[in-house]
PDB file of N, CA and C in Angstrom:
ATOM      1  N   UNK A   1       0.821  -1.191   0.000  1.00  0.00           N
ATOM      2  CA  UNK A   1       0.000   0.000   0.000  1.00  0.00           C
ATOM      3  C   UNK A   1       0.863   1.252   0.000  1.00  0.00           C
ATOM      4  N   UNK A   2       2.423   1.402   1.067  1.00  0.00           N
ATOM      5  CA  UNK A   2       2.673   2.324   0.583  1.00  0.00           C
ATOM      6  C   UNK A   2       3.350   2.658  -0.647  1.00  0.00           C
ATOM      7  N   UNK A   3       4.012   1.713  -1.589  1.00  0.00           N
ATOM      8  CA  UNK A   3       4.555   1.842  -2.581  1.00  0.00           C
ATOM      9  C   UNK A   3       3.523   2.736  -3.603  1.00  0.00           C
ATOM     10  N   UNK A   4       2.161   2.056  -3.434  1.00  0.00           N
ATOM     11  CA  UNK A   4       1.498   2.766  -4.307  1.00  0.00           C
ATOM     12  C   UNK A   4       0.834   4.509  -4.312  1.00  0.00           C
ATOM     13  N   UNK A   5       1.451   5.327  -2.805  1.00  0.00           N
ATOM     14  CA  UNK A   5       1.264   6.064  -2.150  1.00  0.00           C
ATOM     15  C   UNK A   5       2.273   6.857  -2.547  1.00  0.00           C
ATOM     16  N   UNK A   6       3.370   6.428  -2.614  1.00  0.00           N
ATOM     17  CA  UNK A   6       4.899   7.083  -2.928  1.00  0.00           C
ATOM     18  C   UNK A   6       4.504   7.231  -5.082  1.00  0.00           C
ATOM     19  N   UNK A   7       4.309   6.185  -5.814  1.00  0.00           N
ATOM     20  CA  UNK A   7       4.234   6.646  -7.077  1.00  0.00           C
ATOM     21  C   UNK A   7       2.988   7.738  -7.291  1.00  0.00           C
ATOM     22  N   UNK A   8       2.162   7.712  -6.031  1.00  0.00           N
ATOM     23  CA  UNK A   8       1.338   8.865  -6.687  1.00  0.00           C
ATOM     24  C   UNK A   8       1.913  10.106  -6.215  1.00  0.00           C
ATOM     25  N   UNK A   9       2.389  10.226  -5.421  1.00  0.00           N
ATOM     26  CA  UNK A   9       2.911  11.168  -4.859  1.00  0.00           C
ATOM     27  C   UNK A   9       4.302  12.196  -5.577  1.00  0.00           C
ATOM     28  N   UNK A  10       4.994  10.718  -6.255  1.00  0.00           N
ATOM     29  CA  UNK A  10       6.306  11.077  -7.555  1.00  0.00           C
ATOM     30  C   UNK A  10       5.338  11.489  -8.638  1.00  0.00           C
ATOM     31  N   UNK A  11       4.189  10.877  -9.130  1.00  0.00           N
ATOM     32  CA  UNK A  11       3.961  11.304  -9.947  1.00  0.00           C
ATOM     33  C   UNK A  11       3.455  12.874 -10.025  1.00  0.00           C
ATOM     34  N   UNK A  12       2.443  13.213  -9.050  1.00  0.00           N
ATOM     35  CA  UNK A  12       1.772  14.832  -8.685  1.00  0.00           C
ATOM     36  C   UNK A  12       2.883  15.446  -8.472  1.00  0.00           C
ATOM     37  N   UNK A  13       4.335  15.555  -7.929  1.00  0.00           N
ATOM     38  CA  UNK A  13       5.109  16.527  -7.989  1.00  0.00           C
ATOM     39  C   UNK A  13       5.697  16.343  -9.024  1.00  0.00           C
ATOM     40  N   UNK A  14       6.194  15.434 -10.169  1.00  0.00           N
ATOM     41  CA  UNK A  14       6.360  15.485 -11.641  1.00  0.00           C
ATOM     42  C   UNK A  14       5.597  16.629 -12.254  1.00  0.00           C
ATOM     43  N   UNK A  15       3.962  15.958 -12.151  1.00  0.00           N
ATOM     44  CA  UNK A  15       3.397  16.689 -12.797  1.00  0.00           C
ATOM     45  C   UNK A  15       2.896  18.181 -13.033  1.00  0.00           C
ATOM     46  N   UNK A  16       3.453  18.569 -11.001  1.00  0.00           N
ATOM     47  CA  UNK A  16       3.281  20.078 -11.214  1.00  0.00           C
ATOM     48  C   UNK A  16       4.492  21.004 -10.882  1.00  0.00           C
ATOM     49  N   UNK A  17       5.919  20.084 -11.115  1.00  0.00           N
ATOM     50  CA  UNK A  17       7.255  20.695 -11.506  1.00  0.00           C
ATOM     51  C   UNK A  17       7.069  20.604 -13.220  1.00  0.00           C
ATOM     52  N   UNK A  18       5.923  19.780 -13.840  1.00  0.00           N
ATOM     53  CA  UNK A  18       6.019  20.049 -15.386  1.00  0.00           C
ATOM     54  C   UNK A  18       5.124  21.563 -15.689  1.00  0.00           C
ATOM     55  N   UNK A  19       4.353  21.341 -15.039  1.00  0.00           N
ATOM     56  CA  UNK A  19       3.327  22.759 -15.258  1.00  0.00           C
ATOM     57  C   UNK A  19       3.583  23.987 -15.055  1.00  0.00           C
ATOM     58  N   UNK A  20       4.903  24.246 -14.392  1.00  0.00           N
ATOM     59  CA  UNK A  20       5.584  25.670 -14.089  1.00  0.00           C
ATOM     60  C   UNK A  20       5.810  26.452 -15.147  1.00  0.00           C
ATOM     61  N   UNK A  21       5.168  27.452 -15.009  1.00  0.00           N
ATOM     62  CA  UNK A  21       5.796  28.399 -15.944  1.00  0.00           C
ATOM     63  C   UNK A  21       7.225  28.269 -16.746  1.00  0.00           C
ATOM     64  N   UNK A  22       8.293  28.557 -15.853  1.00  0.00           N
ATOM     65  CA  UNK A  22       9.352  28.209 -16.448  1.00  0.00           C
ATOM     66  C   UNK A  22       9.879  27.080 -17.072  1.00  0.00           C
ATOM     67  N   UNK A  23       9.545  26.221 -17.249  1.00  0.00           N
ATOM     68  CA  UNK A  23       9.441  25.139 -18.514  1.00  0.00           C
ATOM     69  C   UNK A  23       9.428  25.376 -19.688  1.00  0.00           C
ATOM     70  N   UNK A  24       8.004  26.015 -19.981  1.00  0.00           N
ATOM     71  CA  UNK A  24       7.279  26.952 -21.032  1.00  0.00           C
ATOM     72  C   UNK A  24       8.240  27.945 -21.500  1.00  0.00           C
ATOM     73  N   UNK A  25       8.830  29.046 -20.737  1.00  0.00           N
ATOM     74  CA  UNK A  25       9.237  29.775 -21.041  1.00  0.00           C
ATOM     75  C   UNK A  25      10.860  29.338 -21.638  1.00  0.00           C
ATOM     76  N   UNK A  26      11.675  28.003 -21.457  1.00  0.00           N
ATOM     77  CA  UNK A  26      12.574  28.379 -22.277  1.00  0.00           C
ATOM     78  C   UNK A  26      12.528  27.602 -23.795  1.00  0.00           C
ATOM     79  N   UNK A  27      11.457  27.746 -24.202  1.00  0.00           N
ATOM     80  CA  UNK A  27      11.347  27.958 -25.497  1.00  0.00           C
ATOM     81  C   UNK A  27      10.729  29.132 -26.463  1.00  0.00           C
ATOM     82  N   UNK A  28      10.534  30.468 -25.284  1.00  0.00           N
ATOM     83  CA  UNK A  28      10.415  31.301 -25.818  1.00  0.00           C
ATOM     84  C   UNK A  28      11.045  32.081 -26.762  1.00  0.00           C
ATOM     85  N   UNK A  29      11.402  32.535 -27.833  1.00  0.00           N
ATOM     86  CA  UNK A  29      11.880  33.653 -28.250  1.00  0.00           C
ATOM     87  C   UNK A  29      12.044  34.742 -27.983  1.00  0.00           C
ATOM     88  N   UNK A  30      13.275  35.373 -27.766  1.00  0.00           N
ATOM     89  CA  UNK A  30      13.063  36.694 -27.392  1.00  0.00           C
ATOM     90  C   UNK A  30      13.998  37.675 -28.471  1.00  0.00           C
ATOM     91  N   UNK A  31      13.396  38.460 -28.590  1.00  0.00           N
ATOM     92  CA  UNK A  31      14.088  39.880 -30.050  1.00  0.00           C
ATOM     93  C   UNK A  31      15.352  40.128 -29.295  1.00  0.00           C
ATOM     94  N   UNK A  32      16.117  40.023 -29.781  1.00  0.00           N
ATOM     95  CA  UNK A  32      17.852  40.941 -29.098  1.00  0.00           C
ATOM     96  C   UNK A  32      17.255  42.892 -28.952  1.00  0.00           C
ATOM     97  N   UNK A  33      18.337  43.185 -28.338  1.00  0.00           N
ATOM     98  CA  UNK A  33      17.901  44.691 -28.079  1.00  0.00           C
ATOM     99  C   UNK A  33      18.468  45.774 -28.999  1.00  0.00           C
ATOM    100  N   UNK A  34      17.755  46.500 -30.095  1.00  0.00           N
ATOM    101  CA  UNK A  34      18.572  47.127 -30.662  1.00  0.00           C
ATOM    102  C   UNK A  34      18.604  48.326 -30.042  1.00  0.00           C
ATOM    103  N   UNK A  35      20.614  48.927 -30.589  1.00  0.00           N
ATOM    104  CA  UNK A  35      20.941  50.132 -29.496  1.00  0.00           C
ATOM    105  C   UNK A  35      21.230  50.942 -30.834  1.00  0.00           C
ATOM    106  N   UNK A  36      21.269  52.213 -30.851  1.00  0.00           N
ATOM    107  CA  UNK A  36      21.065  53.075 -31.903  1.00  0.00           C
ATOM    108  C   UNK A  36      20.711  54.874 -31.531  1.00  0.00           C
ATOM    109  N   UNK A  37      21.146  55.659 -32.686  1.00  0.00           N
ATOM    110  CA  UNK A  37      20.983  56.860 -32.404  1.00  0.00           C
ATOM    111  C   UNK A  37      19.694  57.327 -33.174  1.00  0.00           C
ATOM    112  N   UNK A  38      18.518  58.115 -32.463  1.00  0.00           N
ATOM    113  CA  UNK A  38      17.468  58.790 -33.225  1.00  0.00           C
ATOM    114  C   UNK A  38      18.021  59.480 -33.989  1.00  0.00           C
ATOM    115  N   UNK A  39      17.800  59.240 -35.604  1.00  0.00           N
ATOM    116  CA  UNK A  39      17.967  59.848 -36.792  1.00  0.00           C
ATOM    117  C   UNK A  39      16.588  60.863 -37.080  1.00  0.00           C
ATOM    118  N   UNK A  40      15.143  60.585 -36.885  1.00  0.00           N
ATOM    119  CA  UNK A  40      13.953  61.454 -36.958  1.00  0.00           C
ATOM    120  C   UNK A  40      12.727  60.936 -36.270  1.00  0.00           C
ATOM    121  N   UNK A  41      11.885  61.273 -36.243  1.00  0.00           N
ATOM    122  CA  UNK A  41      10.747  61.379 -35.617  1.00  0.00           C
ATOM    123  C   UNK A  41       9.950  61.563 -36.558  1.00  0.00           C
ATOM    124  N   UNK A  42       9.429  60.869 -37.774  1.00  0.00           N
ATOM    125  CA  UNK A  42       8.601  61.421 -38.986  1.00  0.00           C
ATOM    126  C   UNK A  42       7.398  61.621 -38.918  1.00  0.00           C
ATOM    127  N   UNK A  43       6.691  60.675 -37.814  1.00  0.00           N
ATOM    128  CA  UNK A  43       5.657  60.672 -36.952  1.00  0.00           C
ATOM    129  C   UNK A  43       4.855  60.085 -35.732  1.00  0.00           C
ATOM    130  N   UNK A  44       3.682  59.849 -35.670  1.00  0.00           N
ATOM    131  CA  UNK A  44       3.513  59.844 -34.106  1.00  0.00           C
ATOM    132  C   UNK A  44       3.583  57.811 -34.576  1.00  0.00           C
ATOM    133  N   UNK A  45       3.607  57.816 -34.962  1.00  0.00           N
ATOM    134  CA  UNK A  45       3.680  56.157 -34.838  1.00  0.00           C
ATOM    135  C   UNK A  45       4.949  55.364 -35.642  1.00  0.00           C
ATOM    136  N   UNK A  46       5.751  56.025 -35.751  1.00  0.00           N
ATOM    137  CA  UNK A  46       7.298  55.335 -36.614  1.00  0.00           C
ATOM    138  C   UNK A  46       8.116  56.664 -35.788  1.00  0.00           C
ATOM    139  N   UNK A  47       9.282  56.199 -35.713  1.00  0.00           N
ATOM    140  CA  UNK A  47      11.451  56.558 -35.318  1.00  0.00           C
ATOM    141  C   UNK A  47      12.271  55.958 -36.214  1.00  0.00           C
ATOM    142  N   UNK A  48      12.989  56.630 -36.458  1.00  0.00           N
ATOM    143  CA  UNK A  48      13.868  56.532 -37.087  1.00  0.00           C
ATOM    144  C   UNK A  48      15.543  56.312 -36.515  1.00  0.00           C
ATOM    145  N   UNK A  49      15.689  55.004 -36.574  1.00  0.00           N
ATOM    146  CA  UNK A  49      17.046  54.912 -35.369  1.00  0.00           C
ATOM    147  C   UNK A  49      17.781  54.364 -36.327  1.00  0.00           C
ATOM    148  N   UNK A  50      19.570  55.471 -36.371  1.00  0.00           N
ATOM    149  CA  UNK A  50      20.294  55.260 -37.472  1.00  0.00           C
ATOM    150  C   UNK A  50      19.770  55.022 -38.618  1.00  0.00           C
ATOM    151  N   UNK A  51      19.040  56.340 -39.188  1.00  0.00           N
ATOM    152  CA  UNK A  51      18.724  55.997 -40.718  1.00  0.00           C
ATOM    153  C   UNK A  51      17.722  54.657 -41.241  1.00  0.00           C
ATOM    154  N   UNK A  52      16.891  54.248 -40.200  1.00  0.00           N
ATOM    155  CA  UNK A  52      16.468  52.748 -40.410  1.00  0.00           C
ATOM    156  C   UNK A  52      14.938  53.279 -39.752  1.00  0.00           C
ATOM    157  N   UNK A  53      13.945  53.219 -40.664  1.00  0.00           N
ATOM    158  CA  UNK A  53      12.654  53.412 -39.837  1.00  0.00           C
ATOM    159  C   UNK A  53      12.224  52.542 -39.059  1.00  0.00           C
ATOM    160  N   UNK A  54      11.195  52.478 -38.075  1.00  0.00           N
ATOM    161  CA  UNK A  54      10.858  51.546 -37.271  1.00  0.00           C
ATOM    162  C   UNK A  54       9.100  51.897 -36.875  1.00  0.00           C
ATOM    163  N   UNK A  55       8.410  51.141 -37.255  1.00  0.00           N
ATOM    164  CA  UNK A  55       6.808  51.110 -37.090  1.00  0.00           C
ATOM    165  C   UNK A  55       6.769  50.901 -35.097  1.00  0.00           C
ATOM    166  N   UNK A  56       6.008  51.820 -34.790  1.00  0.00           N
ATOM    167  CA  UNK A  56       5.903  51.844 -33.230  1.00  0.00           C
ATOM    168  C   UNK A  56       4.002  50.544 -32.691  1.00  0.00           C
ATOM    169  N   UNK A  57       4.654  49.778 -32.596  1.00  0.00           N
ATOM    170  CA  UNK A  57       3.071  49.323 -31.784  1.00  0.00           C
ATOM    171  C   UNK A  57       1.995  49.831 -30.999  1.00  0.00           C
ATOM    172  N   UNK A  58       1.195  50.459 -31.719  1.00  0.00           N
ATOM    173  CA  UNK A  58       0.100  51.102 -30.723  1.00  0.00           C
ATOM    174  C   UNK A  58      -0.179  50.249 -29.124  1.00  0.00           C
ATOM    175  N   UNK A  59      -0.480  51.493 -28.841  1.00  0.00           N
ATOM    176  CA  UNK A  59      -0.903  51.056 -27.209  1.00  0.00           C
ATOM    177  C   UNK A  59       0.060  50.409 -26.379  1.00  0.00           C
ATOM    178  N   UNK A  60       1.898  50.471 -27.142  1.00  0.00           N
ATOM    179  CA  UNK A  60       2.602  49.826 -26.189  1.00  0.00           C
ATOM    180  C   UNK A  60       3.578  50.885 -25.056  1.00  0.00           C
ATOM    181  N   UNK A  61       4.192  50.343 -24.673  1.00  0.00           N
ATOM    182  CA  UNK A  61       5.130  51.536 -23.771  1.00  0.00           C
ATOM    183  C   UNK A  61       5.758  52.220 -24.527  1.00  0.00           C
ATOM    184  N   UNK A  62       6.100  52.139 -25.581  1.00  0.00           N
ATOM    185  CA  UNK A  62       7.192  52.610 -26.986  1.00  0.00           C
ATOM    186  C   UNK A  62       6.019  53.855 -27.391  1.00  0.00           C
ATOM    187  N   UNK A  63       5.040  53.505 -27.465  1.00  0.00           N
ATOM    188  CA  UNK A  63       3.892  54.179 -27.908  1.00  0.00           C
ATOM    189  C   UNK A  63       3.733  55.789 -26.847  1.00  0.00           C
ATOM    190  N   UNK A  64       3.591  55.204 -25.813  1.00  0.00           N
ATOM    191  CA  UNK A  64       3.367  56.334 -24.728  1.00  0.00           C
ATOM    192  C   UNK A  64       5.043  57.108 -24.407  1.00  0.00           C
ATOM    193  N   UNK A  65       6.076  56.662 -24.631  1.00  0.00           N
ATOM    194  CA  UNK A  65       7.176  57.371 -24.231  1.00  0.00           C
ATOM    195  C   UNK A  65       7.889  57.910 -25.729  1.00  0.00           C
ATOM    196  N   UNK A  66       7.251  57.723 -26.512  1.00  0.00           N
ATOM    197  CA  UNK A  66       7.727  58.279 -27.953  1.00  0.00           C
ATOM    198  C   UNK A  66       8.554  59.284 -27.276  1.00  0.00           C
ATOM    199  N   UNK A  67       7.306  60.161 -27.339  1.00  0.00           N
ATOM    200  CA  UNK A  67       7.766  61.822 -27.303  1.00  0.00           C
ATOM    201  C   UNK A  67       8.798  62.511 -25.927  1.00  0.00           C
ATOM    202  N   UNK A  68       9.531  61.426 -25.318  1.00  0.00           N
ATOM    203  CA  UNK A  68      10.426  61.721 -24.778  1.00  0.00           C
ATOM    204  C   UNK A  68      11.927  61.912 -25.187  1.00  0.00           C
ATOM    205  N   UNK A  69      12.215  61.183 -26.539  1.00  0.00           N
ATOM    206  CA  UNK A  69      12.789  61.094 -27.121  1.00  0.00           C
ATOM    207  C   UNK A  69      13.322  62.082 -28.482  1.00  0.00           C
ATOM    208  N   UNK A  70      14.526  62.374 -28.360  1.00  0.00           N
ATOM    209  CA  UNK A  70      14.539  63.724 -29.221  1.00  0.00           C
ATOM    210  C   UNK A  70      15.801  63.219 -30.287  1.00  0.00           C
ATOM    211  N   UNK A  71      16.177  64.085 -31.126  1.00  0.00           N
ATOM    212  CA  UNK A  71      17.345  63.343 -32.398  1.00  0.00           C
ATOM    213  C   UNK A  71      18.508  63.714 -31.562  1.00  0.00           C
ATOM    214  N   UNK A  72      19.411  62.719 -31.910  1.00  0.00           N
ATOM    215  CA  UNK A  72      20.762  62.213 -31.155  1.00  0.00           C
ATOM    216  C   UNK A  72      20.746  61.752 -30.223  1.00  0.00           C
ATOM    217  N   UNK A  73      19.785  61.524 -29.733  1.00  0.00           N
ATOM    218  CA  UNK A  73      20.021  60.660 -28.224  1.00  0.00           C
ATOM    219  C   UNK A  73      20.482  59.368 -28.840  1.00  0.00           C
ATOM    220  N   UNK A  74      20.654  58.333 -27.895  1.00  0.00           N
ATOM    221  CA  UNK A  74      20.808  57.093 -27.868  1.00  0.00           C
ATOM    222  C   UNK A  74      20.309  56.276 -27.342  1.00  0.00           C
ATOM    223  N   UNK A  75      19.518  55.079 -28.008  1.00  0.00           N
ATOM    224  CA  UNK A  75      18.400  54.215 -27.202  1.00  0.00           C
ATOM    225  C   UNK A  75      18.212  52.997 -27.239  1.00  0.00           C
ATOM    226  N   UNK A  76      17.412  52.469 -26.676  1.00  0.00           N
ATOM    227  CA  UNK A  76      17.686  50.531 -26.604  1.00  0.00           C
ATOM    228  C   UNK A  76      16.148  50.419 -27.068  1.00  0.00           C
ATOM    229  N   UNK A  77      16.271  49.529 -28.001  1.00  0.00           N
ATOM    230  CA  UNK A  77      14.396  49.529 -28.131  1.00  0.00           C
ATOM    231  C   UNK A  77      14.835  47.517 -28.447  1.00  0.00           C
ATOM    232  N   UNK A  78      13.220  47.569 -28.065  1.00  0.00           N
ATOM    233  CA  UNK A  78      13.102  46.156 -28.203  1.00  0.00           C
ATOM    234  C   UNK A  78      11.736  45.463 -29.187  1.00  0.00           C
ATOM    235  N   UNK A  79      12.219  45.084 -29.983  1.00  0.00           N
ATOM    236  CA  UNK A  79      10.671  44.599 -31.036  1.00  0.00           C
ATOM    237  C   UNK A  79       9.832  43.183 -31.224  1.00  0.00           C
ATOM    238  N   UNK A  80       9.337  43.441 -31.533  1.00  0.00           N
ATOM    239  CA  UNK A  80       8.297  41.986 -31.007  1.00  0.00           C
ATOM    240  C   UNK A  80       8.657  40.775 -31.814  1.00  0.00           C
ATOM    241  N   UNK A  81      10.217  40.776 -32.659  1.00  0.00           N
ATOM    242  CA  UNK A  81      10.155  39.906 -33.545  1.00  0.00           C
ATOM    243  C   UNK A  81      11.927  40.130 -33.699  1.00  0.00           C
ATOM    244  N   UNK A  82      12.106  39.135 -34.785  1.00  0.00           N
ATOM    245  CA  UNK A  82      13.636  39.177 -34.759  1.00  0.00           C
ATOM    246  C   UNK A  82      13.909  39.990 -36.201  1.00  0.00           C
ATOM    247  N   UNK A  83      14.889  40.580 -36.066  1.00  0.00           N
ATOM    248  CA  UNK A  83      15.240  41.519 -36.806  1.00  0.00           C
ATOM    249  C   UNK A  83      15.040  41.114 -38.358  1.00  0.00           C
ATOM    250  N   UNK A  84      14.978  41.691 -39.776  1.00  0.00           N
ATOM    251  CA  UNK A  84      15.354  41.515 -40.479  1.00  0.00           C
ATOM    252  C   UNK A  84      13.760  41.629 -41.286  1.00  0.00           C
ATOM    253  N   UNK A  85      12.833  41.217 -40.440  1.00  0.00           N
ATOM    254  CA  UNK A  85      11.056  40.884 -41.058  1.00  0.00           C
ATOM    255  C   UNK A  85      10.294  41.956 -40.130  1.00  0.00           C
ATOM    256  N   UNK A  86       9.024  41.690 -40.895  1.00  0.00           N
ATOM    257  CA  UNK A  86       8.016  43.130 -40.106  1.00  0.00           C
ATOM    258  C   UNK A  86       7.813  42.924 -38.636  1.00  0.00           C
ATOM    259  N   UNK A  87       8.430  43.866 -38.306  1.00  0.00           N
ATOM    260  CA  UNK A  87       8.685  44.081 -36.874  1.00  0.00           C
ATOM    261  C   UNK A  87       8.193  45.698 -36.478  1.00  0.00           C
ATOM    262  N   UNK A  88       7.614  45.633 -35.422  1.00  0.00           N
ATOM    263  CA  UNK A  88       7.136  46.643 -34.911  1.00  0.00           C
ATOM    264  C   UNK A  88       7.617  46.912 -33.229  1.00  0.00           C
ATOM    265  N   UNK A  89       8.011  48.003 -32.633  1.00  0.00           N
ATOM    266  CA  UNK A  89       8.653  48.661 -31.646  1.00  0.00           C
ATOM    267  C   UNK A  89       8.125  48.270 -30.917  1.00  0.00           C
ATOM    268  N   UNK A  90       8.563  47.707 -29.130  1.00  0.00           N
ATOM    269  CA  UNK A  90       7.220  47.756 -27.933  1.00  0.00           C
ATOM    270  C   UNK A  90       7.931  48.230 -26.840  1.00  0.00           C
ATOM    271  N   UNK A  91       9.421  48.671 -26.674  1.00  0.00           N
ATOM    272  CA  UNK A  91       9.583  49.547 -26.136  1.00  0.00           C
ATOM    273  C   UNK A  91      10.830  50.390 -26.645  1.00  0.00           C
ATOM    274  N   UNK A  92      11.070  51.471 -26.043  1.00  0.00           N
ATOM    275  CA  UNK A  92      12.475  52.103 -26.058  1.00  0.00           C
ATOM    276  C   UNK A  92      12.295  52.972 -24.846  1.00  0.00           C
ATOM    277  N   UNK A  93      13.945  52.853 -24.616  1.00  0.00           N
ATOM    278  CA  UNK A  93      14.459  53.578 -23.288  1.00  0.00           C
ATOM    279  C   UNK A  93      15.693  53.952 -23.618  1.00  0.00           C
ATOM    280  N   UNK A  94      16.392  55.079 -22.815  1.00  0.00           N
ATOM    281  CA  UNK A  94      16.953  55.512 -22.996  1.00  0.00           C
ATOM    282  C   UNK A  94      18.633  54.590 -22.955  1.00  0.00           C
ATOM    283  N   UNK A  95      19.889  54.467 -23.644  1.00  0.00           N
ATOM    284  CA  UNK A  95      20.955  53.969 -23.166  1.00  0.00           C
ATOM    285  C   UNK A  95      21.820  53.858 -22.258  1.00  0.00           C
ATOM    286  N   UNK A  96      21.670  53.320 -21.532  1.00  0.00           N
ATOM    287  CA  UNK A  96      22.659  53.583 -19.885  1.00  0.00           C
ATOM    288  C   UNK A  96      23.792  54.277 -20.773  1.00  0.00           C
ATOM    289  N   UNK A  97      24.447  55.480 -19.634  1.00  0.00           N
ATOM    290  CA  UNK A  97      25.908  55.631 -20.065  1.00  0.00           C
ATOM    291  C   UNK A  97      25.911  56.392 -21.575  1.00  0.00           C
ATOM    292  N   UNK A  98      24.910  57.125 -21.565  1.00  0.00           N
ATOM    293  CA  UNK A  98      24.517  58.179 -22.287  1.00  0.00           C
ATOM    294  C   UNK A  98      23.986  59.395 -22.467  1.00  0.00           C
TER     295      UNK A  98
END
């Protein structure tokens, strides 16, 4: 009887060390951070960092702190996708050490 007490018992903490979040999460993807100088501001929903436009995601933090951001600064933005395909902004902040 207790053997069969102990496999249920291995099994329920298996099963909810499998269900943790962090499991899940390292097969997430995550965008690298691009660092770069504001080249323009063309409008309220695209930046322009080093000569390279960038579509801003409505309603994200990138969205609401746009206009903190002025030409020449230097900034870290992060996009919802990996570089190279349509990608859109969801945040930027300013560059440490700048």
């Amino acid at each position: 009887m207790k053997l069969g007490k102990l496999a249920l018992n291995v099994g329920a903490i298996a099963l909810g060390l499998y269900l943790q979040p962090n499991i899940g999460w390292s097969t997430r993807v995550y965008a690298p951070i691009i660092t770069g100088t504001v080249t323009a501001k063309p409008s309220a929903s695209t930046i322009e960092i080093d000569h390279r436009s960038y579509h801003i995601q409505a309603n994200s933090s990138a969205a609401k702190t746009l206009n903190s951001f002025y030409v020449g600064e230097t900034v870290d933005m992060r996009v919802d996708g990996p570089p190279g395909g349509t990608v859109e902004v969801v945040s930027i902040v300013q560059h440490q050490g700048s």
